[in-house]
C-alpha atoms as a PDB file:
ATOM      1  CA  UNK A   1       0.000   0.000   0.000  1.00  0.00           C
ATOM      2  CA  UNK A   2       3.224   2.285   1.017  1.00  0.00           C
ATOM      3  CA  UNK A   3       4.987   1.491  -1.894  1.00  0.00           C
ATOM      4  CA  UNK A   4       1.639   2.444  -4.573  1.00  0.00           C
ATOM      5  CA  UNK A   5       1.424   5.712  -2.900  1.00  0.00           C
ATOM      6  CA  UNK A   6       5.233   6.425  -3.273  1.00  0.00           C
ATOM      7  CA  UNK A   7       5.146   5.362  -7.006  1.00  0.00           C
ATOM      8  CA  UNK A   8       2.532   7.854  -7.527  1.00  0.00           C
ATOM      9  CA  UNK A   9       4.200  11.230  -8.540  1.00  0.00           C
ATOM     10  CA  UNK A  10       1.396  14.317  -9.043  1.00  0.00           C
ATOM     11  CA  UNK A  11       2.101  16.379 -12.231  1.00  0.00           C
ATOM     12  CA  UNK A  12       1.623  18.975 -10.231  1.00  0.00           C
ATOM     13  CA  UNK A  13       4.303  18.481  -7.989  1.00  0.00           C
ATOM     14  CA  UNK A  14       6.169  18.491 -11.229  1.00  0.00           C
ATOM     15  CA  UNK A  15       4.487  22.011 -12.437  1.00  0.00           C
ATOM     16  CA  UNK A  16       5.409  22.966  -8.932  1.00  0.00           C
ATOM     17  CA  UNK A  17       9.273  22.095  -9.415  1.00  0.00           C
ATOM     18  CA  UNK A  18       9.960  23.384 -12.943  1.00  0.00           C
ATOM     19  CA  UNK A  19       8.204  26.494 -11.571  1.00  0.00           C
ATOM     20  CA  UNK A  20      10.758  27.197  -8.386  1.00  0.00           C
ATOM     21  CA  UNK A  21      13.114  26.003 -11.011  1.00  0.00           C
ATOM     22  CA  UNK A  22      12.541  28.407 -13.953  1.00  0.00           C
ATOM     23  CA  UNK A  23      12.363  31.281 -11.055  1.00  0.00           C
ATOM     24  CA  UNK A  24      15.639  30.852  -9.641  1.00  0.00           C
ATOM     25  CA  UNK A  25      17.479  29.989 -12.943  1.00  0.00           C
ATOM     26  CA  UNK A  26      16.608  33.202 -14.228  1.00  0.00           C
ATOM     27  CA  UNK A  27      17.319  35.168 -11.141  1.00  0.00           C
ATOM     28  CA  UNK A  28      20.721  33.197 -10.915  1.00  0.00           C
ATOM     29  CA  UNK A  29      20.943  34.374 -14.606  1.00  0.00           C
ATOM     30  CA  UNK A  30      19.863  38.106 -14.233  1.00  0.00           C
ATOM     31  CA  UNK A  31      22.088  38.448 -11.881  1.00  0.00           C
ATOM     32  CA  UNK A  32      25.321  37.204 -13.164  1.00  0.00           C
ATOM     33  CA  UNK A  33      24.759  39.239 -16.411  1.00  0.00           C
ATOM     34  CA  UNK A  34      24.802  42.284 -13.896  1.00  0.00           C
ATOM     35  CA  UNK A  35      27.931  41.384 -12.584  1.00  0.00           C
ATOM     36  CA  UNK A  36      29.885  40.505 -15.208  1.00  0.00           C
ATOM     37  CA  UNK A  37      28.667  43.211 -16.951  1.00  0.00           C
ATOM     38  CA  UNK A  38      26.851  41.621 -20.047  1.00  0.00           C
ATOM     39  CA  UNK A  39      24.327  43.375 -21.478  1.00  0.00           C
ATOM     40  CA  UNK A  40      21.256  42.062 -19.719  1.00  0.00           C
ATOM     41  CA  UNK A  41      18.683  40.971 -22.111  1.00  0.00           C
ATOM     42  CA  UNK A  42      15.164  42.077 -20.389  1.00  0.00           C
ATOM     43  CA  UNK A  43      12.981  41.839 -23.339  1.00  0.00           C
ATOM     44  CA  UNK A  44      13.688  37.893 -23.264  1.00  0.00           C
ATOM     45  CA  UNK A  45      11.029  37.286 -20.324  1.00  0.00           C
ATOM     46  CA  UNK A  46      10.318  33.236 -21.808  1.00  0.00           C
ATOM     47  CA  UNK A  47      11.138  32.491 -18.312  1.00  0.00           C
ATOM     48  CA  UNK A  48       9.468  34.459 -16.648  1.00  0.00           C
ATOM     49  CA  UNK A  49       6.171  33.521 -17.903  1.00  0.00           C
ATOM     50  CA  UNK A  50       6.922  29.690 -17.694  1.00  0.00           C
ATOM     51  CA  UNK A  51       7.686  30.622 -13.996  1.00  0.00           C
ATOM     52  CA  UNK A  52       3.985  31.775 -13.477  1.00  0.00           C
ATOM     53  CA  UNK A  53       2.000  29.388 -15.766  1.00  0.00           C
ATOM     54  CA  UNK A  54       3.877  26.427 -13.982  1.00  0.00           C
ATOM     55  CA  UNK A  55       2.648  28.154 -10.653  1.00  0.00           C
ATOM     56  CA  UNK A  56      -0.856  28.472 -11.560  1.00  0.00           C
ATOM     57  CA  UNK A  57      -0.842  24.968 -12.978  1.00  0.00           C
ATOM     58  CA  UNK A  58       0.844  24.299  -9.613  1.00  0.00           C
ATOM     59  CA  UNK A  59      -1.792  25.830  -7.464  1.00  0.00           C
ATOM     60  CA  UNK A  60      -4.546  23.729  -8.570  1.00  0.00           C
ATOM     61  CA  UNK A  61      -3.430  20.692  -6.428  1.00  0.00           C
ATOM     62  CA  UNK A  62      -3.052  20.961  -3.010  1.00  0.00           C
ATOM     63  CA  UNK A  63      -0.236  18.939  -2.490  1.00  0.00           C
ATOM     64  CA  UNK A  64       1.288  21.299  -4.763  1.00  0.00           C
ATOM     65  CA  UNK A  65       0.130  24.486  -3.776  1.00  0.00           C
ATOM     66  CA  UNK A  66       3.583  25.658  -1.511  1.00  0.00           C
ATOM     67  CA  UNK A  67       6.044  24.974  -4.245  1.00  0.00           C
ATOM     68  CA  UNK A  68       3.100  26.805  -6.963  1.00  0.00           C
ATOM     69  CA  UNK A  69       3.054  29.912  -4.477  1.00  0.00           C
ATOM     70  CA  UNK A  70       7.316  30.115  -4.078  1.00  0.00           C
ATOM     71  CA  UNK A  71       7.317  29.896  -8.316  1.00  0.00           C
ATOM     72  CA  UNK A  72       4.634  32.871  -8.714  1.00  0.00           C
ATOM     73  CA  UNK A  73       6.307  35.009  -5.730  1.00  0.00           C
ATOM     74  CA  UNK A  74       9.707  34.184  -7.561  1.00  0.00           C
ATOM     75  CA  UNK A  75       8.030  35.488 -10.758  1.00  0.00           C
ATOM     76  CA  UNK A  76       6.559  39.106  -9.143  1.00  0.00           C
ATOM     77  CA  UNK A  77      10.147  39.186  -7.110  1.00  0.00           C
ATOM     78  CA  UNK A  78      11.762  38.863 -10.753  1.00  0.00           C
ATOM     79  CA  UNK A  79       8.997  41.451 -12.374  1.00  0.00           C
ATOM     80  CA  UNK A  80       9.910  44.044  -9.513  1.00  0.00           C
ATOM     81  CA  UNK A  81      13.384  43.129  -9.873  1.00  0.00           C
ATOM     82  CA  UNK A  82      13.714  43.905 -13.187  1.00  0.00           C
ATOM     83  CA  UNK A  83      11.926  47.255 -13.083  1.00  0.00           C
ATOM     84  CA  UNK A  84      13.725  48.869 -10.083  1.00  0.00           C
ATOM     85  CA  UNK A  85      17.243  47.756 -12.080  1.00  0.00           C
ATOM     86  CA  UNK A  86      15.469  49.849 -15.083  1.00  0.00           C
ATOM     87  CA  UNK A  87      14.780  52.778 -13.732  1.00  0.00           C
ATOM     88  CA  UNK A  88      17.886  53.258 -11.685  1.00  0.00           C
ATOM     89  CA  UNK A  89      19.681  52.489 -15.153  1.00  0.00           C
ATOM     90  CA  UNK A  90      17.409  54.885 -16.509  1.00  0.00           C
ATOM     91  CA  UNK A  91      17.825  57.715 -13.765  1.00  0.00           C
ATOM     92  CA  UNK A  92      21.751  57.553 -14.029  1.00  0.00           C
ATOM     93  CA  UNK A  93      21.932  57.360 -17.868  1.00  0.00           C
ATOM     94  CA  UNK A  94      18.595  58.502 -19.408  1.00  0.00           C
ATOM     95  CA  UNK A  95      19.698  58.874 -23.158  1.00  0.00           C
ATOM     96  CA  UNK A  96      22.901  56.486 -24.115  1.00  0.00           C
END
């Protein structure tokens, strides 16, 4: 009986993991592009929205539901992320 219940892995769970995944690949990413000074591509967001359509997929279960809340908070931590680097960019150099 253990061992059927152990065999059984949710998709979710898996929506749930590729979702905390994606999220702190691309923070990992963002931010060594900032360090090493590469020009951060921000339009490429692909990421980004796999991060929250793997959360809300991750949501729906409720064995899943911690990991789908940690991937959408890593997405809006990522979206606010992004935009305070942009307009401190923008505030020190407006016009390149």
């Amino acid at each position: 009986m253990e061992l059927d219940a152990l065999t059984k892995q949710s998709i979710f769970n898996v929506f749930g993991w590729a979702s905390v995944s994606f999220g702190l690949w691309t923070l990992i990413m963002i931010n060594s592009w900032i360090i090493i000074g590469y020009h951060t591509p921000f339009a490429s967001q692909n990421f980004i929205i796999l991060t929250f359509i793997f959360g809300i997929l991750a949501i729906l279960s409720k064995s899943s539901r911690s990991l789908g809340k940690w991937g959408i908070f890593l997405g809006c931590y990522l979206v606010v992320f992004m935009t305070v680097i942009f307009m401190v960019g923008w505030a020190i150099t407006p016009f390149p």
